[in-house]
Structures are given as structure tokens and as C-alpha cells.
N, C-alpha and C. Protein backbone atom coordinates (compact mmCIF):
# COMPACT_ATOMS: atom_id res chain seq x y z
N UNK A 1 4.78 -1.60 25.24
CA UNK A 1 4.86 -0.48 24.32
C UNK A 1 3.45 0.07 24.15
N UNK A 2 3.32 1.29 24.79
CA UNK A 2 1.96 2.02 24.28
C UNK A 2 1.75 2.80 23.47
N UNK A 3 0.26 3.04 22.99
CA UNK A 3 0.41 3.23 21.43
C UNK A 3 -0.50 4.89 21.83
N UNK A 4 0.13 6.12 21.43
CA UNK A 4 -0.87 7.20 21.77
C UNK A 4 -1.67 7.19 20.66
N UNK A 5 -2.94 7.96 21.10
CA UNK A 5 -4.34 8.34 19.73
C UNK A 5 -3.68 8.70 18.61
N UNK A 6 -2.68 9.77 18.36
CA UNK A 6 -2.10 10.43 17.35
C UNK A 6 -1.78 9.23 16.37
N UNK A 7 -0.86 8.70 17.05
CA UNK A 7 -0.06 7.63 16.56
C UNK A 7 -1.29 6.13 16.05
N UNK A 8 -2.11 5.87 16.77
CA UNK A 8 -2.59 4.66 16.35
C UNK A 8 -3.86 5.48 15.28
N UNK A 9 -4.23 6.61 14.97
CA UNK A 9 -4.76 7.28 14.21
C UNK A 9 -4.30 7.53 12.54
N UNK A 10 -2.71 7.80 12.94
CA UNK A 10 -2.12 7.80 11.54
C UNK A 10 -1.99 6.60 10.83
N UNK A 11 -1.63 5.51 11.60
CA UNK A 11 -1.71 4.39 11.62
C UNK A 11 -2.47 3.26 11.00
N UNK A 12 -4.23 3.95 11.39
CA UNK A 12 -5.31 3.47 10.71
C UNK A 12 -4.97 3.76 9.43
N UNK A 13 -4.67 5.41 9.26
CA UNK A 13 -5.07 6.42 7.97
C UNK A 13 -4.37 5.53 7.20
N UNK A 14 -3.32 5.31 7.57
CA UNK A 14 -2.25 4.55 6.28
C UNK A 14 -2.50 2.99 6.23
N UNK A 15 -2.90 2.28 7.11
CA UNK A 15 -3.58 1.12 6.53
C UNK A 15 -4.79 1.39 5.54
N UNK A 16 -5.69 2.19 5.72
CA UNK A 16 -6.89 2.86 4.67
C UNK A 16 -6.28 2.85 3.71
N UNK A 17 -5.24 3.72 3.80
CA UNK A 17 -4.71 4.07 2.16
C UNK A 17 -4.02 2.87 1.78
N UNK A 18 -3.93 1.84 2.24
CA UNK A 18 -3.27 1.09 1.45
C UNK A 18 -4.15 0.03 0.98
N UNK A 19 -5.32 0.23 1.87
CA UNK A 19 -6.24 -0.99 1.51
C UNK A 19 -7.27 -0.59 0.36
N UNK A 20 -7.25 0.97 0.18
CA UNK A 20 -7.53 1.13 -0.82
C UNK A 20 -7.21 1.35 -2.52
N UNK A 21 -5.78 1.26 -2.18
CA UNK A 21 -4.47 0.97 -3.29
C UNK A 21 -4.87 -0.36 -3.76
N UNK A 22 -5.44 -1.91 -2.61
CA UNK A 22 -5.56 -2.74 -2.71
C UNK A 22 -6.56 -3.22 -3.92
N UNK A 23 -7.54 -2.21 -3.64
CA UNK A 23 -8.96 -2.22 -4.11
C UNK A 23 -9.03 -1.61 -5.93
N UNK A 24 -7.62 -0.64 -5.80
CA UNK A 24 -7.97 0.16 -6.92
C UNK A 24 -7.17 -0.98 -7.85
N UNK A 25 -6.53 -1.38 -7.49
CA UNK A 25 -5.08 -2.24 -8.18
C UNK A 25 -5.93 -3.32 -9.03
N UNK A 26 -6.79 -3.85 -8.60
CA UNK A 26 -8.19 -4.73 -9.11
C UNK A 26 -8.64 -4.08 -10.57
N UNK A 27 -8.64 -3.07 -10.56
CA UNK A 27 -9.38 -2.06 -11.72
C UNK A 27 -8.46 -1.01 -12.75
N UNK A 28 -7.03 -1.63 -11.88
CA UNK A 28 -5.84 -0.77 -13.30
C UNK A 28 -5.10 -1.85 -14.42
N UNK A 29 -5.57 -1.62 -15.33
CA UNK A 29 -5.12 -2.18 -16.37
C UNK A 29 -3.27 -2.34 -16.52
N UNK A 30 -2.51 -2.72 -17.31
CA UNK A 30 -1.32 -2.99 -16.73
C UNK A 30 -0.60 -3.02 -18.74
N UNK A 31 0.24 -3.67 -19.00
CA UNK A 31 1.04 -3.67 -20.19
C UNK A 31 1.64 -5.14 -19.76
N UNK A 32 1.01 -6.38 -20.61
CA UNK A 32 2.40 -7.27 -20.77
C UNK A 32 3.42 -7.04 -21.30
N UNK A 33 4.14 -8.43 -21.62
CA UNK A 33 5.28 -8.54 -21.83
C UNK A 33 5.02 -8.08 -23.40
N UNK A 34 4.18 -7.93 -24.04
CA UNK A 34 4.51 -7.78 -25.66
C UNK A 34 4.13 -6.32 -25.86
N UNK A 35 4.22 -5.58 -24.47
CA UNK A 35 3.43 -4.40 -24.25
C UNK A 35 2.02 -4.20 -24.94
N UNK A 36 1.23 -5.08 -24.93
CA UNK A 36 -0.10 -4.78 -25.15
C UNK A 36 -0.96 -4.60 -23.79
N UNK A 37 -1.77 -3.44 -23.52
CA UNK A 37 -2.58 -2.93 -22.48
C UNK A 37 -3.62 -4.09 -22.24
N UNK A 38 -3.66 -4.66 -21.30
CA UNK A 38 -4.77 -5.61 -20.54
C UNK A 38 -5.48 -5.10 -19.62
N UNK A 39 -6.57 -4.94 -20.14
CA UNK A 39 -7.95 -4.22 -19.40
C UNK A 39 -8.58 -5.16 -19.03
N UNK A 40 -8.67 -6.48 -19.53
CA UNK A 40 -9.68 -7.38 -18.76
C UNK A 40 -9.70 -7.82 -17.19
N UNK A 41 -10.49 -7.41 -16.54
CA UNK A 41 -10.66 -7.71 -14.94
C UNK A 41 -10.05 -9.13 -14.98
N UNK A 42 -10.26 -9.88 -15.49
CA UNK A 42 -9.78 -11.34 -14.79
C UNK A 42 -8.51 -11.76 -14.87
N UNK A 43 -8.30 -10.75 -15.97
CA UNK A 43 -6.46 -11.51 -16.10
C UNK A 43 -5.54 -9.70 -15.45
N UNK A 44 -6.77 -9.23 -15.56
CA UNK A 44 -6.00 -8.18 -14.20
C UNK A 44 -5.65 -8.78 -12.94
N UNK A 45 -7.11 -9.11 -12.28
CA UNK A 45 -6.93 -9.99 -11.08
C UNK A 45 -6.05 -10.80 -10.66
N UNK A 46 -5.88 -12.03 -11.95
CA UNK A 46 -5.05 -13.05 -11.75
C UNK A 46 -3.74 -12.71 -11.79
N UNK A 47 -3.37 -11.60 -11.99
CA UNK A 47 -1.84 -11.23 -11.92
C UNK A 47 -1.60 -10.68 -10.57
N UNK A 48 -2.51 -10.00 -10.11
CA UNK A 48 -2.48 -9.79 -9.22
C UNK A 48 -2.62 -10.31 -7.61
N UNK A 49 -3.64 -11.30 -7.78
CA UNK A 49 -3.33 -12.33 -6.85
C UNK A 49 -2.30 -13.19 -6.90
N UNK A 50 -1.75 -13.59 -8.38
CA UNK A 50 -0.13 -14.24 -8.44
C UNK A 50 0.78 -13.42 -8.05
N UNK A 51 0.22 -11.98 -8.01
CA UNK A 51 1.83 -11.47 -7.96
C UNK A 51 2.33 -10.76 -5.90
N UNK A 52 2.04 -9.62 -6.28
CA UNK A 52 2.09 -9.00 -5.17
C UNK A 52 1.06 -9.00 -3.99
N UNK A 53 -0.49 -9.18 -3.87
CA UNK A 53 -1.57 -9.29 -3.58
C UNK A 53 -1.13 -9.45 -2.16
N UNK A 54 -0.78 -10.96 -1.46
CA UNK A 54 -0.45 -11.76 -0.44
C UNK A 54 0.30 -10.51 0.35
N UNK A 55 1.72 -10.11 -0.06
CA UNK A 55 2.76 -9.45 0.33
C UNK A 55 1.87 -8.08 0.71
N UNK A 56 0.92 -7.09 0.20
CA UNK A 56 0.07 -6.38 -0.14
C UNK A 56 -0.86 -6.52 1.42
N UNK A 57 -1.69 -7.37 1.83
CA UNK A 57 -2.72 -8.13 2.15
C UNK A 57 -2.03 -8.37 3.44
N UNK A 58 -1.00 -8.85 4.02
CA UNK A 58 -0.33 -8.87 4.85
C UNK A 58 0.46 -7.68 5.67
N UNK A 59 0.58 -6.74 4.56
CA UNK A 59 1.43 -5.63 4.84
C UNK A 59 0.50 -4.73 5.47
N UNK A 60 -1.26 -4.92 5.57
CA UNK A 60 -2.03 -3.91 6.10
C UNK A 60 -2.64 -4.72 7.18
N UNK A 61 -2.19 -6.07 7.48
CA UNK A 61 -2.86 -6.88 8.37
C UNK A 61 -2.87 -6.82 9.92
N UNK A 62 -3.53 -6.10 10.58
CA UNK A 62 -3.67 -5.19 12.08
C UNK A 62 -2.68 -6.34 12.93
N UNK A 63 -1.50 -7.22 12.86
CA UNK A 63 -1.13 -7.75 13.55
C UNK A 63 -1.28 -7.83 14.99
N UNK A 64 -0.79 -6.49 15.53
CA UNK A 64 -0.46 -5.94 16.76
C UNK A 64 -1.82 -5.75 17.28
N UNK A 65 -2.36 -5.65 16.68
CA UNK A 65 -4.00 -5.14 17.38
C UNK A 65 -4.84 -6.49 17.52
N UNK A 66 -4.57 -7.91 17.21
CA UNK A 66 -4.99 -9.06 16.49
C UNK A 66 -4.07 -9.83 18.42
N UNK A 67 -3.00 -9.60 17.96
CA UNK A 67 -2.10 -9.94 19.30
C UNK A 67 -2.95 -9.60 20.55
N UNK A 68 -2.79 -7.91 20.72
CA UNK A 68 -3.16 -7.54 22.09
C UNK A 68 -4.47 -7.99 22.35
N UNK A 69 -5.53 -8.49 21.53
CA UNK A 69 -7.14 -8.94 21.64
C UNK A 69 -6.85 -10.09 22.47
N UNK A 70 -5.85 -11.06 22.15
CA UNK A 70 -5.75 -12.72 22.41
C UNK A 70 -5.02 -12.70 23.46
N UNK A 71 -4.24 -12.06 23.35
CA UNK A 71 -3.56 -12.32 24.47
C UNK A 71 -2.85 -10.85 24.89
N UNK A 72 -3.34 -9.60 25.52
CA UNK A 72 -2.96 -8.90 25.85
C UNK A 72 -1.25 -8.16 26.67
N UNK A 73 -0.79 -9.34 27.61
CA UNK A 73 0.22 -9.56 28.15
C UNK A 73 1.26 -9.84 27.13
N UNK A 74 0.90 -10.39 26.33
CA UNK A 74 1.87 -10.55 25.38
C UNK A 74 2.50 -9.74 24.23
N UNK A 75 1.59 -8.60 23.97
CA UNK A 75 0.98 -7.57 23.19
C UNK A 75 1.95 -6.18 23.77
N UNK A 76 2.41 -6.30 25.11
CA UNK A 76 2.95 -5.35 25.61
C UNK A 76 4.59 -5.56 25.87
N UNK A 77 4.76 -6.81 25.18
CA UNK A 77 6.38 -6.64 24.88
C UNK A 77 6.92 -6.52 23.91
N UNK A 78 7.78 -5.31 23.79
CA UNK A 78 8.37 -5.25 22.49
C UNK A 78 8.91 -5.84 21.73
N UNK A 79 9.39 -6.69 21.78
CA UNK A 79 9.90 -8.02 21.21
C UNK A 79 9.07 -8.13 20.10
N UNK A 80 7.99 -8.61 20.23
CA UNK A 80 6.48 -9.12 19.57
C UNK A 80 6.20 -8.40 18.90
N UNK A 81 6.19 -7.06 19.38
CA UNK A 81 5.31 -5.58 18.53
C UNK A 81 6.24 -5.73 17.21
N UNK A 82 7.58 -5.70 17.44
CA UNK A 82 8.48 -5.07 16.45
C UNK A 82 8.67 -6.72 15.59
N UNK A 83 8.75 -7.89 15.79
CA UNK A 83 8.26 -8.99 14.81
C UNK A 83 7.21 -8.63 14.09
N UNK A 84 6.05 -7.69 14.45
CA UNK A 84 5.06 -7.76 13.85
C UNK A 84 5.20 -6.74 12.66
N UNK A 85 5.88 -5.94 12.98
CA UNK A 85 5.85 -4.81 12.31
C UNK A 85 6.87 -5.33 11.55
N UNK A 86 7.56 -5.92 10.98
CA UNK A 86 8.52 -6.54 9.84
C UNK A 86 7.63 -6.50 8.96
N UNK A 87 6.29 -7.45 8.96
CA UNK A 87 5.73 -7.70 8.24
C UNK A 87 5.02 -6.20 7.03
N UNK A 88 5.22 -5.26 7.76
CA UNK A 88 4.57 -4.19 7.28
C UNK A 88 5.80 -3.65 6.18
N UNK A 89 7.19 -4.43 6.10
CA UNK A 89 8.44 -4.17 5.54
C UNK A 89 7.89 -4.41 3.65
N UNK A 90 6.69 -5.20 3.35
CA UNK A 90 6.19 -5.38 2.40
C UNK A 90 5.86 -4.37 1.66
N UNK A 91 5.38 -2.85 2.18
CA UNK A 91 5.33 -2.03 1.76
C UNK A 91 6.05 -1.40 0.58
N UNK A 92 7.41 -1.47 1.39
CA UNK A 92 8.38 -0.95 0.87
C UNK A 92 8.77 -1.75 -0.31
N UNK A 93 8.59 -3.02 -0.86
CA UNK A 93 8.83 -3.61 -2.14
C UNK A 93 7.85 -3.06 -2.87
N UNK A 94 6.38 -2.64 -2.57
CA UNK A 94 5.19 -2.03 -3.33
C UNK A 94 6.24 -0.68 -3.67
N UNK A 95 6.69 0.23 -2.50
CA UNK A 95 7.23 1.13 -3.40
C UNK A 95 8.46 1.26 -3.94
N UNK A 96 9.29 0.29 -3.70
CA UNK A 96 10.45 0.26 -4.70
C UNK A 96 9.51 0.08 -6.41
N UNK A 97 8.63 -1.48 -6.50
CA UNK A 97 8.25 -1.44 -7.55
C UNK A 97 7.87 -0.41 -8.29
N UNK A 98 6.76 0.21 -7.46
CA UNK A 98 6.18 1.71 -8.35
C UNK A 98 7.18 2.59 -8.68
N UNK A 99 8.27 2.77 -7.68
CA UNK A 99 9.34 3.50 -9.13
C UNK A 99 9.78 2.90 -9.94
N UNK A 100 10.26 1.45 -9.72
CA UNK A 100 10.61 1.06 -10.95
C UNK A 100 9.97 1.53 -12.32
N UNK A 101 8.44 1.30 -11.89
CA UNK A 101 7.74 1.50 -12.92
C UNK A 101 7.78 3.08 -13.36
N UNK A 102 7.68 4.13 -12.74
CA UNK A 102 7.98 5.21 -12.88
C UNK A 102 8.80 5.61 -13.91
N UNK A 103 9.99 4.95 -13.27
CA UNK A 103 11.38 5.57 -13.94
C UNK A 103 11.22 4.58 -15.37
N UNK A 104 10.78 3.53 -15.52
CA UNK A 104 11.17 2.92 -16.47
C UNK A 104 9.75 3.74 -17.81
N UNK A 105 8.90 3.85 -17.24
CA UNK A 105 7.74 4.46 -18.08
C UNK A 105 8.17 6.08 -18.62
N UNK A 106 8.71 6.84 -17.20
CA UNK A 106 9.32 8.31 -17.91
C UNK A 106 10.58 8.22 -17.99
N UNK A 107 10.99 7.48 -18.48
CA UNK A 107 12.44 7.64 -18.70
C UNK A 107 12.99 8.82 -17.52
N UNK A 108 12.94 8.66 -16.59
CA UNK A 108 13.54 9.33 -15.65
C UNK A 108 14.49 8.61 -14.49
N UNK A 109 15.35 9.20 -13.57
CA UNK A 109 15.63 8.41 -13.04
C UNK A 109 14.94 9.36 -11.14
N UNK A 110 14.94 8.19 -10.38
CA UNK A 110 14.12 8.94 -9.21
C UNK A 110 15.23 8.49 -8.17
N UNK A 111 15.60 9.67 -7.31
CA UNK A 111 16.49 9.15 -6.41
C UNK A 111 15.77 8.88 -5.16
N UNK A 112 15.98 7.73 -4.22
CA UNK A 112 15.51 7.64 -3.27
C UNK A 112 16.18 7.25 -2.00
């Protein structure tokens, strides 16, 4: 499976953007359970490395590009490519959550 410029370009762009979602997520304050706003970095952090972080962290992790370095031949069967790319399926729980949060914050409902 070959990968054209276009394609392994957008590719980057959206690992960027997610690794920088990664970065910002560190520095957004959140609402517990008694809805009081938690601004403190550390118990920001720590929720965040308990929670989603891993799933997050994995979901931008160059698999396929990590593959074809080591072992190239192996890198070019699809089989492999598309195991790898499951992993990027993590995403999609990041954005189910964020509507959750959406809809549950504006009382709206979001169809998707």
C-alpha cells in the first residue's frame, strides 16, 4: 500500500492537531463531580493521564511509519497497515466524548 505526498501530508497535519489537543488538554481546567471548576495543573494532569491520555497518545502514534523503518517488506502489506490503523479508532471515543460534553453543557442535542 503506497502512501501519496497529499495523503501522508494531511496525515501529519492531523496527527499535529491532535498532538496539540494533547498538549492543550494539560492546561484546561474541567468540573468535578460536585461541579466545582479544577484549575489546578496536577489534579488536571492526573485525570488526565488516568483517563483518556494512553487511548489519546496511541491514537497519534506513527505506527505505520515505525513498521516500514524496521522492517520495510512488511510495511507494504495491507493486512498490517490496516491493524495499525485500528488503533487510530481512539479518536473517535475523544470525539464521541466531546459531544457528550457539548450536548450535555448546552443543553443541545448534536446529531452525528
Amino acid at each position: 500500500v503506497e502512501i501519496d505526498a497529499t495523503q501522508l501530508a494531511v496525515d501529519i497535519l492531523v496527527d499535529l492537531l491532535f498532538v496539540s489537543d494533547i498538549v492543550v488538554i494539560f492546561f484546561t481546567a474541567y468540573f468535578d463531580e460536585r461541579e466545582a471548576l479544577i484549575t489546578d495543573r496536577w489534579m488536571i494532569a492526573r485525570k488526565y493521564l488516568l483517563g483518556f491520555f494512553f487511548v489519546d497518545v496511541i491514537s497519534v502514534f506513527p505506527g505505520e511509519l515505525l513498521v516500514s523503518l524496521i522492517e520495510p517488506e512488511l510495511a507494504s502489506q495491507a493486512r498490517v497497515v490496516k491493524l495499525l490503523r485500528l488503533v487510530r479508532l481512539g479518536r473517535l471515543f475523544k470525539l464521541k466524548r466531546l459531544l457528550l460534553l457539548i450536548e450535555e453543557k448546552l443543553h443541545i442535542t448534536l446529531q452525528m
